[in-house]
Protein backbone atom coordinates (compact mmCIF):
# COMPACT_ATOMS: atom_id res chain seq x y z
CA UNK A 1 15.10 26.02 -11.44
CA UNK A 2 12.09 27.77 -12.31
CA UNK A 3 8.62 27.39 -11.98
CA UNK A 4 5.05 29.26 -11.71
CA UNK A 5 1.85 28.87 -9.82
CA UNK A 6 -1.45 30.55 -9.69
CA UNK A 7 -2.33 33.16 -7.22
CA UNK A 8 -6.26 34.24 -6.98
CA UNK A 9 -8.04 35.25 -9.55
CA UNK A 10 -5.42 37.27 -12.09
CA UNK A 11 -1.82 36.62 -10.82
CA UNK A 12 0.74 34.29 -10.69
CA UNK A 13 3.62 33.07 -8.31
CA UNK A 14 7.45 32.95 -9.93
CA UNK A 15 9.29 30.89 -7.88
CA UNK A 16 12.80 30.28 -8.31
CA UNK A 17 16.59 29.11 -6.82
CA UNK A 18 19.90 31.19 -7.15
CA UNK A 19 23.46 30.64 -6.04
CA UNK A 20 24.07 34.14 -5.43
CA UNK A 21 22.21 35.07 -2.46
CA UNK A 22 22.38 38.63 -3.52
CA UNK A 23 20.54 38.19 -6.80
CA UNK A 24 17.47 40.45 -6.11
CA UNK A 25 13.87 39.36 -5.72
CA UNK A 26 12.65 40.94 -8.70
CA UNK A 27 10.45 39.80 -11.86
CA UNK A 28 10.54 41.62 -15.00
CA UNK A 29 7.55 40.94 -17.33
CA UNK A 30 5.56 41.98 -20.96
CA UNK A 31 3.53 40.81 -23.91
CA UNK A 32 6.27 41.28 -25.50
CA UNK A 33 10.13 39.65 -26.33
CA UNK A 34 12.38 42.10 -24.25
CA UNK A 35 10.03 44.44 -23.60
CA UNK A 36 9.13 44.48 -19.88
CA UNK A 37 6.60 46.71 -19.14
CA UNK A 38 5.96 46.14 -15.66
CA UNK A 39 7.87 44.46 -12.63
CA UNK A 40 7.08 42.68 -9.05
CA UNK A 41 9.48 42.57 -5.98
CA UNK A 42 8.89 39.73 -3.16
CA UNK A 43 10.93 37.53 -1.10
CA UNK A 44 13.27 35.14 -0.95
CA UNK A 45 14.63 32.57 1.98
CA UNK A 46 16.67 29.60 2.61
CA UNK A 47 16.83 26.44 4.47
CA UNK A 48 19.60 24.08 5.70
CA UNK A 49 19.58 20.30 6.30
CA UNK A 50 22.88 18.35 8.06
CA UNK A 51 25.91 20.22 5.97
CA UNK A 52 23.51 21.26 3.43
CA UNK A 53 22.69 24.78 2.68
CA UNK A 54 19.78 25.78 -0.15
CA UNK A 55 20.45 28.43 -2.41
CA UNK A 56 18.52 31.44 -2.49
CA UNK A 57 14.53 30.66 -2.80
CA UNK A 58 12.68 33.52 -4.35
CA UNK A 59 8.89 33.36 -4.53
CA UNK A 60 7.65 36.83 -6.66
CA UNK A 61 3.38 37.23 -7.58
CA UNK A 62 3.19 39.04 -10.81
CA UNK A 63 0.26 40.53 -12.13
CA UNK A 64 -2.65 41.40 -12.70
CA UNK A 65 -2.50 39.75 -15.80
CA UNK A 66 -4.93 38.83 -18.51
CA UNK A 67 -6.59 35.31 -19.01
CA UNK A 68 -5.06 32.86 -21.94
CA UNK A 69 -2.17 35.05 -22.62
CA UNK A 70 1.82 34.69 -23.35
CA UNK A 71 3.94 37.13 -20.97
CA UNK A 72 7.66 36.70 -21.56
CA UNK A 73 9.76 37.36 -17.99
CA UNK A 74 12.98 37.46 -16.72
CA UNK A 75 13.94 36.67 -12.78
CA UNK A 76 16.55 38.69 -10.93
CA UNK A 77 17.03 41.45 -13.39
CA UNK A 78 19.52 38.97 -15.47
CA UNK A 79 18.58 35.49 -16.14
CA UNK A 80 17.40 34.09 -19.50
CA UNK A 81 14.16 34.98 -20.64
CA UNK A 82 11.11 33.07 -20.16
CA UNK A 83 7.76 32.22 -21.56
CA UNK A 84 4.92 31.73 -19.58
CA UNK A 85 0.71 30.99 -20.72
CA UNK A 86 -1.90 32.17 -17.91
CA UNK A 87 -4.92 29.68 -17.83
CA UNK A 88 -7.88 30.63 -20.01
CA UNK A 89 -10.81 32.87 -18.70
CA UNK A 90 -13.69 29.84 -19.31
CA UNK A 91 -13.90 26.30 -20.39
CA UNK A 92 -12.90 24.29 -22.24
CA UNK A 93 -9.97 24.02 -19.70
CA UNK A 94 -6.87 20.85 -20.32
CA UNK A 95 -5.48 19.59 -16.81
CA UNK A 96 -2.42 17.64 -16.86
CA UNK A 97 -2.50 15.27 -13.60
CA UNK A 98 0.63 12.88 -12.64
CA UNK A 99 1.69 11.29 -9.41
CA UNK A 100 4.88 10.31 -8.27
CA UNK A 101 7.39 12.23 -11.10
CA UNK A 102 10.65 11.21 -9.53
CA UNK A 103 13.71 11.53 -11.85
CA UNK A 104 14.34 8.38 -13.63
CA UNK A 105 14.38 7.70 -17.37
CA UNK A 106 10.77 7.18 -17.58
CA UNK A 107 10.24 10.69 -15.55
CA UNK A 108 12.09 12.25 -18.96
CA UNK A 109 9.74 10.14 -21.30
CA UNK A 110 6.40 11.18 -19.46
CA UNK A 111 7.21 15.30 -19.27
CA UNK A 112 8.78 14.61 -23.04
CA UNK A 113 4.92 13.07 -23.72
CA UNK A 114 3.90 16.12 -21.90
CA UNK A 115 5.61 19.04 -23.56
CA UNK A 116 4.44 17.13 -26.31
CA UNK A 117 0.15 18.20 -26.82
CA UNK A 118 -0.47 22.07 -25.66
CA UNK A 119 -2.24 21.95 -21.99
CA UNK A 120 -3.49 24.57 -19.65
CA UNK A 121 -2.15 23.73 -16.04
CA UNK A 122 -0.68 20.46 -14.20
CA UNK A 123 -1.38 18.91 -11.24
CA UNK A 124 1.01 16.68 -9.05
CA UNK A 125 -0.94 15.70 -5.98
CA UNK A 126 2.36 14.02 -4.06
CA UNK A 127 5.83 12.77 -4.46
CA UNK A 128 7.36 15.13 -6.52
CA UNK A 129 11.69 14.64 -6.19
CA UNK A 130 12.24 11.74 -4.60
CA UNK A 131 14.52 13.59 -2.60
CA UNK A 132 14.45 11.73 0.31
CA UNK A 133 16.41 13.44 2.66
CA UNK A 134 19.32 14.08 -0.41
CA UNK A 135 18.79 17.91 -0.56
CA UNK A 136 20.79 18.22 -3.92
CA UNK A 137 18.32 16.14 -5.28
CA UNK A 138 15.50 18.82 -5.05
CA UNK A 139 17.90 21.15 -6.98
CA UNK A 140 18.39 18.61 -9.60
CA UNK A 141 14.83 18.04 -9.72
CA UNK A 142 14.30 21.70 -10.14
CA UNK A 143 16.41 21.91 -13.75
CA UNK A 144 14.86 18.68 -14.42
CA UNK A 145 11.10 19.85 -14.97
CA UNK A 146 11.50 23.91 -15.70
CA UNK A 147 11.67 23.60 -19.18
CA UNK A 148 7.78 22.62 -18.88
CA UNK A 149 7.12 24.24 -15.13
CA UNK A 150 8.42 27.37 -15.65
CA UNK A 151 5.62 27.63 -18.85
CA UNK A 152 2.59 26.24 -17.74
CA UNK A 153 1.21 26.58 -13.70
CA UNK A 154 2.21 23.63 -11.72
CA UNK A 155 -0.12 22.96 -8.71
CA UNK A 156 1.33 20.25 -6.17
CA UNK A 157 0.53 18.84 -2.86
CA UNK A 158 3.26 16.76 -0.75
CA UNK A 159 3.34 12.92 -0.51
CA UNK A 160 5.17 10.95 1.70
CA UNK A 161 8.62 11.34 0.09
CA UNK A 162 8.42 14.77 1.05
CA UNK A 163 7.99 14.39 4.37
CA UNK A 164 11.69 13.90 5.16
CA UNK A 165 11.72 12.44 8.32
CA UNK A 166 14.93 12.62 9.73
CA UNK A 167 15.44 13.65 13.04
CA UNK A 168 17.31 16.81 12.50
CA UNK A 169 17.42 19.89 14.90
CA UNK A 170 16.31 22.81 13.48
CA UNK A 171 14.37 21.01 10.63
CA UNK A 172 10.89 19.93 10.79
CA UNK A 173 9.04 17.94 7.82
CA UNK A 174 8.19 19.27 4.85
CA UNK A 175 10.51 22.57 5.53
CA UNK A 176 12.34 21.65 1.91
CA UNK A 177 9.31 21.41 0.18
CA UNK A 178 7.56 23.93 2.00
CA UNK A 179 10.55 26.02 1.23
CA UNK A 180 10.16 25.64 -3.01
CA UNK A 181 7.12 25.16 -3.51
CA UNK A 182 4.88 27.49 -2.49
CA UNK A 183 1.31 27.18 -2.84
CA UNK A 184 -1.95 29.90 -2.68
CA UNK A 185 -3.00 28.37 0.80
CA UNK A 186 -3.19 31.47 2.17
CA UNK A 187 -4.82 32.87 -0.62
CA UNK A 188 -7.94 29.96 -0.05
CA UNK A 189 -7.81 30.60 3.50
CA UNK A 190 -6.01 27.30 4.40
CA UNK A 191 -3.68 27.29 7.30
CA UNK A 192 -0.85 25.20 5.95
CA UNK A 193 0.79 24.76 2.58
CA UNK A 194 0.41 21.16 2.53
CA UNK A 195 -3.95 21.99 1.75
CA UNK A 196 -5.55 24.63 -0.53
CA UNK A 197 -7.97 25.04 -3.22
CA UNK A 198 -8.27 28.02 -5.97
CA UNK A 199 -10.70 28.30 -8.78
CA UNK A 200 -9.84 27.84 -12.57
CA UNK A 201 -11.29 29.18 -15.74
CA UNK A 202 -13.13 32.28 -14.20
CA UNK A 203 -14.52 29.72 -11.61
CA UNK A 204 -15.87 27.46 -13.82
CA UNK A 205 -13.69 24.86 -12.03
CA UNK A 206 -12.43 24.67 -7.91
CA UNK A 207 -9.82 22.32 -7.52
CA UNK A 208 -8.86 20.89 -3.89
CA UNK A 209 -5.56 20.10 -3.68
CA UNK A 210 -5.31 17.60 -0.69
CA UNK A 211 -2.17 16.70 0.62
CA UNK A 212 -1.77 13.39 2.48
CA UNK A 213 -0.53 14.75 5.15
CA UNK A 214 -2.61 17.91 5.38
CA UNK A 215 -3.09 16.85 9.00
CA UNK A 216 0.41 15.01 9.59
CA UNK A 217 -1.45 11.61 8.96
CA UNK A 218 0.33 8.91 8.21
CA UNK A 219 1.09 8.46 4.56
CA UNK A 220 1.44 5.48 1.97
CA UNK A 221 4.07 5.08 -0.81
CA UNK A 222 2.26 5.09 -4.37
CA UNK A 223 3.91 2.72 -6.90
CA UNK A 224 3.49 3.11 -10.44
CA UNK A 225 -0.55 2.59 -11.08
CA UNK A 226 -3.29 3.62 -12.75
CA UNK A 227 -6.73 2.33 -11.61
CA UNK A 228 -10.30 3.80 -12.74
CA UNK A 229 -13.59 2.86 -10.63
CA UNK A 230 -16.43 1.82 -12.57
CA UNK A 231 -18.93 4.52 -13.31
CA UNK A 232 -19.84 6.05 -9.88
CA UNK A 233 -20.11 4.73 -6.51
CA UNK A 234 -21.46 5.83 -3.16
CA UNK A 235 -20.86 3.87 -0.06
CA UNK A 236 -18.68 1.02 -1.89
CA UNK A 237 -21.64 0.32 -4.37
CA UNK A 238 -21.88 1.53 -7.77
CA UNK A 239 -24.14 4.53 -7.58
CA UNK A 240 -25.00 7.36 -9.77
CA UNK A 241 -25.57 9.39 -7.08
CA UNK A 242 -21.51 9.27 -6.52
CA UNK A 243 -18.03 10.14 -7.24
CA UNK A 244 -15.38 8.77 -10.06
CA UNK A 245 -12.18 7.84 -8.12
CA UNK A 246 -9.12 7.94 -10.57
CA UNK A 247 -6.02 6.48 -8.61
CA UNK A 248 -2.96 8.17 -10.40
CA UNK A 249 1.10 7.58 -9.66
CA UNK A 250 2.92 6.58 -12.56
CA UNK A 251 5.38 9.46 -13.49
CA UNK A 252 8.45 7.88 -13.26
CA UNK A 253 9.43 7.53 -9.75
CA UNK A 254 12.21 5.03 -8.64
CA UNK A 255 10.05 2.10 -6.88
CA UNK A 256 9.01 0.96 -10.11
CA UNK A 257 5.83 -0.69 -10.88
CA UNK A 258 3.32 -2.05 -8.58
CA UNK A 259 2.57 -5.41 -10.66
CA UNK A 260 -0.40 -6.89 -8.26
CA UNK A 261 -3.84 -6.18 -8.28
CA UNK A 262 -6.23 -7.77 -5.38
CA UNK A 263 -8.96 -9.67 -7.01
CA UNK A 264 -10.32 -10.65 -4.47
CA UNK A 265 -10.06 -7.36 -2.42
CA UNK A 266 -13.90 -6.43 -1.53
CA UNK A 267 -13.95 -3.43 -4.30
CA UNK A 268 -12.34 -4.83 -7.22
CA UNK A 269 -15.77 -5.20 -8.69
CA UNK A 270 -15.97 -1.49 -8.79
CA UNK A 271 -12.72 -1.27 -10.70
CA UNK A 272 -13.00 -0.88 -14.79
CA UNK A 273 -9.63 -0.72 -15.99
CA UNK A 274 -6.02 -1.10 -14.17
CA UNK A 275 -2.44 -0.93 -15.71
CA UNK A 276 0.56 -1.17 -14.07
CA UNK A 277 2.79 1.36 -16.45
CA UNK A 278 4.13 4.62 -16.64
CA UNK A 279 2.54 7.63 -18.23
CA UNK A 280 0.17 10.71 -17.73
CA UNK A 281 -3.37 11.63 -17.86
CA UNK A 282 -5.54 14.53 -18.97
CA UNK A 283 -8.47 15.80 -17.83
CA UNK A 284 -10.28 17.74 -20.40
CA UNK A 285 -12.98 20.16 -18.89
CA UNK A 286 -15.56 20.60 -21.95
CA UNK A 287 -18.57 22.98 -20.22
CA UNK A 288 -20.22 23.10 -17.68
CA UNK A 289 -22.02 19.25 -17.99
CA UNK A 290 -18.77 17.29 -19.84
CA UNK A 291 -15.60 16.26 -19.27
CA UNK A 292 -13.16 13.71 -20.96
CA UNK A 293 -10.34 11.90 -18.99
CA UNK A 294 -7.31 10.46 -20.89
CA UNK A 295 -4.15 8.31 -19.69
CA UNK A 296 -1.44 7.89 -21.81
CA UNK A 297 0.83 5.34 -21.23
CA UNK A 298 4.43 5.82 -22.16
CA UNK A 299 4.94 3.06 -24.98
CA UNK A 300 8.64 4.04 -26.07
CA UNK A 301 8.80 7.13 -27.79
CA UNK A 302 4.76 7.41 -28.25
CA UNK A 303 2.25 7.81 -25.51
CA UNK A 304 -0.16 5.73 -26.61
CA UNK A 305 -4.28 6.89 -25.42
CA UNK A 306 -4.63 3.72 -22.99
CA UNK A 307 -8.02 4.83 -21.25
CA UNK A 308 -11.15 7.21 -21.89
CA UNK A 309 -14.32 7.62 -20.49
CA UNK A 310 -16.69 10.59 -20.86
CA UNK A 311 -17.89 12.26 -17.62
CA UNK A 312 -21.24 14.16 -17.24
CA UNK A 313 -22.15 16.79 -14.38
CA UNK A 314 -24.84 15.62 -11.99
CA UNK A 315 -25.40 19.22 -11.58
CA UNK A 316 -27.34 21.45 -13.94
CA UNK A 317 -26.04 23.91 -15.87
CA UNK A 318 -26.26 27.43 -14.79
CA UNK A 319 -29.10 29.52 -16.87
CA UNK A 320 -27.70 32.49 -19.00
């Protein structure tokens, strides 16, 4: 039940669950297979919800470490070993981005998809376990993705499914997810988990991660979808003077697809290309004027390139 995060500019977060509450806080890390050259101690805590009690949560910032390398690492002075990749020092830079991973069959075929082409870091901006309430289910969902979280930094922001509404004493939303996945808010200067923004490739890229309920607004369920705006807009026009929107959440979560696109809705004419499947998409940071964005749609055992379009920077390019 591993996984990593960034931390600033040259460390990163190992987060991870034990039975044994008396496993110690501790990280063990090198460039090397079995040779750990240097070690981190941090914290751990738990939570409980109804008759359920988490395991040990242990949250442990290694580093400094260097940019685009392999450090092998072992938690708690015994687990397995593990491999992890810190993010490259300057572009080109791959993002990963899903929505809405759940744990269904098609969650399996889009991290298989995944694992499958090298990337740098992933984003999951909501909806992560589908827990719903069913604690065991964020355990499950923890064994479920390590293979590929515990590699690569995972950056995530809650969705509604996280909230976890129930009126329990004692437990206030988002205290599971708050709990195991801990993000560098504090790092960015945000007050809450649930918001915060860090820099990538030696600051080459900020990226906001903005919950939907950074504020405790009300949040909306996400079915399976993939929809990309034409070109740019600004004030519900198409506008080079604006934004892409991308409109991502198709990992594999349990609702299944959302089949209906509005026509006639007033912004459809802004809208280039929609698909109701599952898959995941890449965001390919080329320098400091291009990027590429990719979707891949699971198609059985392939993930087939559905969607591509070039971006360019309306900035210019800082002067060496």
């Amino acid at each position: 039940k591993v996984h990593i995060s960034t931390v600033g500019r040259n460390k990163m977060r190992i987060s991870w669950v034990t039975d044994d509450r008396n496993t110690p806080s501790v990280v063990e890390y090198g460039e090397s297979r079995g040779n750990y050259t240097a070690s981190a101690t941090g914290d751990q805590a738990t939570y409980k919800y109804f008759f359920y009690e988490s395991g040990a949560i242990h949250h442990v910032t290694i580093g400094p470490l260097a940019p685009g390398t392999t450090y092998h690492y072992r938690c708690g002075k015994a687990g397995d070993e593990l491999t992890l990749r810190t993010p490259p020092a300057s572009l080109p830079l791959e993002l990963v981005v899903i929505g809405d991973l759940g744990q269904t069959r098609w969650t399996a075929s889009t991290l298989a998809h995944i694992g499958g082409a090298d990337y740098d870091m992933l984003l999951l901006p909501g909806d992560l376990s589908y827990a719903d309430t069913q604690q065991p289910l964020w355990d499950s969902f923890g064994r479920l993705v390590q293979p590929l979280a515990s590699a690569r930094p995972w950056m995530v922001t809650e969705g509604n499914h996280e909230a976890e509404a129930l009126p329990v004493v004692g437990f206030a939303p988002f205290v599971a997810y708050n709990a195991r996945w801990r993000m560098p808010h504090e790092e960015s200067g945000s007050a809450s988990n649930l918001y915060y923004s860090f820099d990538a490739a030696g600051g080459a890229a900020h990226v906001v991660m903005l919950g939907s309920y950074a504020e405790f607004e009300e949040g909306s369920a996400q079915r399976a979808w993939l929809e990309r705006d034409l070109t740019r807009i600004y004030d519900n026009e198409a506008d080079g003077r604006g934004p892409m929107y991308i409109t991502i959440g198709d990992g594999g979560n349990r609702e299944g697809l959302a089949l209906k696109f509005l026509e006639d809705h007033k912004s459809a004419h802004l809208s280039v290309f929609q698909e109701a499947s599952f898959g995941h998409g890449r965001l390919r940071i080329v320098d400091e004027t291009s990027a590429v964005w990719t979707w891949h749609r699971n198609d059985d055992e392939y993930a087939t390139v559905r969607d591509e379009v070039w971006l360019e920077s309306l900035a210019s390019p800082k002067l060496s």
